[in-house]
N, C-alpha and C. Protein backbone atom coordinates (compact mmCIF):
# COMPACT_ATOMS: atom_id res chain seq x y z
N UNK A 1 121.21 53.20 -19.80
CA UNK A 1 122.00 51.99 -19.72
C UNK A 1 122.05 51.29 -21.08
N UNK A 2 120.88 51.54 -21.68
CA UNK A 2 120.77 50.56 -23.15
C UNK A 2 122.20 51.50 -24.44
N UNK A 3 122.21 52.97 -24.02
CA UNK A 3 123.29 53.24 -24.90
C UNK A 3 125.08 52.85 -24.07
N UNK A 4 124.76 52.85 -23.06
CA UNK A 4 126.17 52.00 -22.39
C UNK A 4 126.59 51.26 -22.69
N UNK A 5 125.62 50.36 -22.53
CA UNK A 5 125.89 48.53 -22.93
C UNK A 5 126.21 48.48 -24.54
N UNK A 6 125.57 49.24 -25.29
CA UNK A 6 125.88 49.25 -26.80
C UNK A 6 127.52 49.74 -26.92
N UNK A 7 128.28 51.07 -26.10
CA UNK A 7 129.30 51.78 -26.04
C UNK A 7 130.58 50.60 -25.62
N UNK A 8 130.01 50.26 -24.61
CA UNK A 8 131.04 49.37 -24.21
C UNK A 8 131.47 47.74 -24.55
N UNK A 9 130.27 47.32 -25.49
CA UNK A 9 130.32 46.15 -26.29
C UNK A 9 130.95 45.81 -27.32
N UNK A 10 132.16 44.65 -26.57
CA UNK A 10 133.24 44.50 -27.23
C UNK A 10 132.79 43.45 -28.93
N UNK A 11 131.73 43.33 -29.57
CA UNK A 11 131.49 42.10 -30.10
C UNK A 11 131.22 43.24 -31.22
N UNK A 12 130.88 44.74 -30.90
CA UNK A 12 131.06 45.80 -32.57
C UNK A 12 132.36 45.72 -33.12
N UNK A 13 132.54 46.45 -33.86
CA UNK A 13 133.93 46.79 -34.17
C UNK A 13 133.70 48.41 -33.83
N UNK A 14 135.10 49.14 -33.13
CA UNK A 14 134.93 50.35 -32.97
C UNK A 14 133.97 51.33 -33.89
N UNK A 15 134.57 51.24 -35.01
CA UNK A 15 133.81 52.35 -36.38
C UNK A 15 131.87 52.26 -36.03
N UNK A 16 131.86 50.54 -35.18
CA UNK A 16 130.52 51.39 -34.67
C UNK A 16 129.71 52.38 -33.71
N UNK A 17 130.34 52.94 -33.26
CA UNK A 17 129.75 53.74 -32.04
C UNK A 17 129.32 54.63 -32.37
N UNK A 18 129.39 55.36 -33.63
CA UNK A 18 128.76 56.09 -34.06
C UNK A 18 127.30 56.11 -34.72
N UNK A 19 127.72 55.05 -35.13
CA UNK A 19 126.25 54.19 -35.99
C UNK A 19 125.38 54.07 -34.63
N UNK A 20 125.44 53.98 -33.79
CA UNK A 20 124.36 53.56 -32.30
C UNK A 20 124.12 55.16 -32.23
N UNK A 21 123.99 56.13 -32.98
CA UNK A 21 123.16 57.42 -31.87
C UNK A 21 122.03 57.27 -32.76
N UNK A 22 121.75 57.05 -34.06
CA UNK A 22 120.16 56.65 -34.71
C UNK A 22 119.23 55.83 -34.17
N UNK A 23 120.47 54.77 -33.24
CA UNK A 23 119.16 53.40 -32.91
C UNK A 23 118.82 53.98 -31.26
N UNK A 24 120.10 54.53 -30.97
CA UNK A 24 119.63 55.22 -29.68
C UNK A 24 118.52 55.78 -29.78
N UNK A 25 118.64 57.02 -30.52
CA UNK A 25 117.36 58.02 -30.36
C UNK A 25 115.96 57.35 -31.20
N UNK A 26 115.72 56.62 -31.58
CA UNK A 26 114.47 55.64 -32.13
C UNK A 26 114.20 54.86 -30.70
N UNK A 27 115.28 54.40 -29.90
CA UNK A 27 114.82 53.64 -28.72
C UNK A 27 114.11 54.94 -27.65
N UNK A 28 114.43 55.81 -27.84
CA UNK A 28 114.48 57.00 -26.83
C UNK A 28 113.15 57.34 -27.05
N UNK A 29 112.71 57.80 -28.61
CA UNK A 29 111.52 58.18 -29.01
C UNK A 29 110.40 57.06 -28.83
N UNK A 30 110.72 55.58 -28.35
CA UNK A 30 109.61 55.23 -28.63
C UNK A 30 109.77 55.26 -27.05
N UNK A 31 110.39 55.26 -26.32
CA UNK A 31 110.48 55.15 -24.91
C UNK A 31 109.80 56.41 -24.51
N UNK A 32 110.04 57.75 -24.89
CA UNK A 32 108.85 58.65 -24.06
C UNK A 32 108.04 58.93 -25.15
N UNK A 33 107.99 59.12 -26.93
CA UNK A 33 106.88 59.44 -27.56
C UNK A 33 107.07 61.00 -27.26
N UNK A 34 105.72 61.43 -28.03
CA UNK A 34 105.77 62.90 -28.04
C UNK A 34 106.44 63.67 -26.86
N UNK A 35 106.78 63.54 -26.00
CA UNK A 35 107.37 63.61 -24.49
C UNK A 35 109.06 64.42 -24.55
N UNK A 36 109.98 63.67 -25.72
CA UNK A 36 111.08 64.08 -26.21
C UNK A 36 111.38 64.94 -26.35
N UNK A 37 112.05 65.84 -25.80
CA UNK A 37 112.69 67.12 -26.04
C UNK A 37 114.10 67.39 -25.93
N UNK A 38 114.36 68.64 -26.50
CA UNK A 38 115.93 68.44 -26.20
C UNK A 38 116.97 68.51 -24.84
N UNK A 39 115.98 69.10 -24.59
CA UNK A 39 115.98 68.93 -22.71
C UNK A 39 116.60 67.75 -22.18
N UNK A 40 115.38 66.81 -22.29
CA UNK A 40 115.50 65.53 -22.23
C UNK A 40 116.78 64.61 -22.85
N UNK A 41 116.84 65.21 -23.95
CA UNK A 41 118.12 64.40 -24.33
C UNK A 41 119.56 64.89 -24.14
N UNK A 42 119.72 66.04 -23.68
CA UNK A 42 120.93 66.16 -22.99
C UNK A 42 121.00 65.94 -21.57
N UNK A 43 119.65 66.04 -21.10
CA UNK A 43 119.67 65.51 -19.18
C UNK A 43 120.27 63.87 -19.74
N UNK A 44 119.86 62.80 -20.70
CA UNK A 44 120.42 61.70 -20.99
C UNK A 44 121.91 61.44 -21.48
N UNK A 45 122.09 62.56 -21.94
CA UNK A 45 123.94 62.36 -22.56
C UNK A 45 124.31 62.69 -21.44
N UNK A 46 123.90 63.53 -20.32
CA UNK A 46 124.52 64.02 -19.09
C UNK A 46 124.83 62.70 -18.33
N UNK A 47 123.67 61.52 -17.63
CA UNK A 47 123.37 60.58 -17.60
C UNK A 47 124.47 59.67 -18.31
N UNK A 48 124.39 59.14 -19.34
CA UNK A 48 125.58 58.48 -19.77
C UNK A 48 126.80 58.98 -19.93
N UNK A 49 127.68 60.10 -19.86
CA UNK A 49 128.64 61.00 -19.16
C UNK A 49 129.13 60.00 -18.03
N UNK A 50 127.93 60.41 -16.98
CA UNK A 50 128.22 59.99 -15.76
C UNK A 50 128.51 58.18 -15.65
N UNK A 51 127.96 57.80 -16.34
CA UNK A 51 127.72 56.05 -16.44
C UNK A 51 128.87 55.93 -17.02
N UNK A 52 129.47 56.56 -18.20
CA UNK A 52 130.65 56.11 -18.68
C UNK A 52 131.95 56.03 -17.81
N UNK A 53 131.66 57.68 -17.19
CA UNK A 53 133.23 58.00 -16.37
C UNK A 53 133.32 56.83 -15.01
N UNK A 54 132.17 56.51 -14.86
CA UNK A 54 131.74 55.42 -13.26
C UNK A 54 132.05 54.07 -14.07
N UNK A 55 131.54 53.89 -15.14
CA UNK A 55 132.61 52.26 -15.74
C UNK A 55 134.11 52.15 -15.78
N UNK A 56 134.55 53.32 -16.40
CA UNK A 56 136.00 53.61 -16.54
C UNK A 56 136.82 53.50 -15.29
N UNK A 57 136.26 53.96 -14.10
CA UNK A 57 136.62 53.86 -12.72
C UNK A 57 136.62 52.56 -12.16
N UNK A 58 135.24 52.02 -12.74
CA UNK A 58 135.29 50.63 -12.08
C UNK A 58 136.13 49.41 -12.48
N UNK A 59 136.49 49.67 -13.66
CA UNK A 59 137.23 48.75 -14.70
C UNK A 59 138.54 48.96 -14.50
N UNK A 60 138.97 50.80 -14.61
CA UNK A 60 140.68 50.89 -13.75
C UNK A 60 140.81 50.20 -12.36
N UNK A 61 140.13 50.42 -11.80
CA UNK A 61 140.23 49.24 -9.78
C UNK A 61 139.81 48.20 -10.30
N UNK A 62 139.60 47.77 -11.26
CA UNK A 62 140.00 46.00 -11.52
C UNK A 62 140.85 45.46 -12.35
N UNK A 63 141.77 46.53 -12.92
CA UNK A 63 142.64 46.12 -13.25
C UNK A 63 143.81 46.20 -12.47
N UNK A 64 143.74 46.82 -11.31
CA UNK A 64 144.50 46.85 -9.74
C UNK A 64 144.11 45.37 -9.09
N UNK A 65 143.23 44.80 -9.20
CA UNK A 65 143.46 42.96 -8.58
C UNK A 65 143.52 42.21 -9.24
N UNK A 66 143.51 42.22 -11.04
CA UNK A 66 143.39 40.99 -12.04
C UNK A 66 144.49 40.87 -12.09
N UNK A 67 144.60 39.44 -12.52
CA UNK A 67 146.21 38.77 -12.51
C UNK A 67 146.10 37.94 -13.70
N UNK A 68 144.61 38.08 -14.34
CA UNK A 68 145.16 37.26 -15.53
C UNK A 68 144.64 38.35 -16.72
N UNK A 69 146.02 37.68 -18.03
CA UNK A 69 146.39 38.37 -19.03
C UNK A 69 145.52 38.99 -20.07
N UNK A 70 144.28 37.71 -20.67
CA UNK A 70 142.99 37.78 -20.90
C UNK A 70 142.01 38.84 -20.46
N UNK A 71 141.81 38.60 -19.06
CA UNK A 71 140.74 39.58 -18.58
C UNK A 71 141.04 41.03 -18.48
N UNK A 72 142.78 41.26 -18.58
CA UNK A 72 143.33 43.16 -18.53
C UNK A 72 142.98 43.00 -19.70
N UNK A 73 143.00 42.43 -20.29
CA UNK A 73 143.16 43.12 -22.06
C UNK A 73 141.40 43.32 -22.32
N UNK A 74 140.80 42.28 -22.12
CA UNK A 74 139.54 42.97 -22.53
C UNK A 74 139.02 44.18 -21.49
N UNK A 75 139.52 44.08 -20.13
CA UNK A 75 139.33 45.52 -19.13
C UNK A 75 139.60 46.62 -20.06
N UNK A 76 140.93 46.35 -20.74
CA UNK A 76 141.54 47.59 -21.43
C UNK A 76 140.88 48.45 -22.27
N UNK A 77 140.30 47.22 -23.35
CA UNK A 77 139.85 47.72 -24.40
C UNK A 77 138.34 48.08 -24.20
N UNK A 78 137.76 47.76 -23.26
CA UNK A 78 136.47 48.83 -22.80
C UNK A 78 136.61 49.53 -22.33
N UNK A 79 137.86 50.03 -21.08
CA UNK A 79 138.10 51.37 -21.23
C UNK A 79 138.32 52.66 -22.06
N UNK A 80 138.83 52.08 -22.80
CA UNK A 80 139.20 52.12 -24.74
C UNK A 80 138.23 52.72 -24.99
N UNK A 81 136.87 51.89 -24.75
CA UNK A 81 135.98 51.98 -25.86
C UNK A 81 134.99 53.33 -25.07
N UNK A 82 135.11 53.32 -24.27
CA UNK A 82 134.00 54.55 -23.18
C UNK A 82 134.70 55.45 -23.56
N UNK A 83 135.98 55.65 -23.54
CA UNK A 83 137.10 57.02 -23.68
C UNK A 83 136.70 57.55 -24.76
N UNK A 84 136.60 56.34 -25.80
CA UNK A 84 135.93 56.98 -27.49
C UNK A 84 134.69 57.45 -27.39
N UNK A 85 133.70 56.99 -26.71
CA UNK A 85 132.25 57.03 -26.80
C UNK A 85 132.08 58.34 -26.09
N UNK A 86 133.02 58.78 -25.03
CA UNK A 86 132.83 60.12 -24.71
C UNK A 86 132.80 61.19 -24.94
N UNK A 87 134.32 60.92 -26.05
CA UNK A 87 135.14 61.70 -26.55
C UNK A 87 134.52 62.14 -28.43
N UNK A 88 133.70 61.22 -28.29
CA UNK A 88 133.54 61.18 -30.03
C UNK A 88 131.65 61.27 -30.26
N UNK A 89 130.93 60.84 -29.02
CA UNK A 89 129.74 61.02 -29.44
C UNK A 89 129.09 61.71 -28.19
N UNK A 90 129.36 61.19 -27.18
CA UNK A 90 128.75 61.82 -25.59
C UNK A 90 128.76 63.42 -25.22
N UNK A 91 130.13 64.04 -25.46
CA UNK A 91 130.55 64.88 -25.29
C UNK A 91 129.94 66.42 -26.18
N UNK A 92 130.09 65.72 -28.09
CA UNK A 92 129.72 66.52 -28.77
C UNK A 92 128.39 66.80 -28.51
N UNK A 93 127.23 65.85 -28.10
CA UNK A 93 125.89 66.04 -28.04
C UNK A 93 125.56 67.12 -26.84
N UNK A 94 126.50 67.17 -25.94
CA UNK A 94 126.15 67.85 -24.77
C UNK A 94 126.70 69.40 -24.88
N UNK A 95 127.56 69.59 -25.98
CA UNK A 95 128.14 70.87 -26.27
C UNK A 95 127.15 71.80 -26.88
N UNK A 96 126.41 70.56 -28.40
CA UNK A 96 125.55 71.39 -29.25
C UNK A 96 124.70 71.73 -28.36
């Protein structure tokens, strides 16, 4: 959840989402310690995969009852921003 909330936080500027997989994996390492494996960290990109595509879902069915102009646009642009985070850092980690 802690790399979600970083993915989908509208207060970066895009060009950062990339910069968050160093602080990720320092949060990760101190979170299990010698424990880390690579195992482990693709069962976690798998994990946020799933968290991303389940925001994206939840955010498209609310932009099916919002009526104001403000709240689609920032809906939008975190959809925006998961699509990138999938597409540009989530995805590649789970390939290598």
């Amino acid at each position: 959840m802690f790399s979600i909330s970083l993915y989908g936080s509208l207060t970066f500027p895009p060009q950062a989402l990339k910069r968050f997989t160093p602080l990720i994996e320092a949060f990760l390492k101190g979170y299990y310690g010698k424990g880390l494996n690579a195992e482990i960290i693709k069962s976690m990109k798998l994990a946020e995969l799933y968290i991303a595509l389940k925001e994206i879902l939840t955010s498209a069915k609310a932009l099916c009852t919002e009526n104001s102009p403000a709240i689609r646009l920032i809906t939008i642009l975190k959809i925006r921003r998961f699509k990138k985070a999938i597409k540009g850092i989530i995805l590649p980690r789970l390939i290598t």
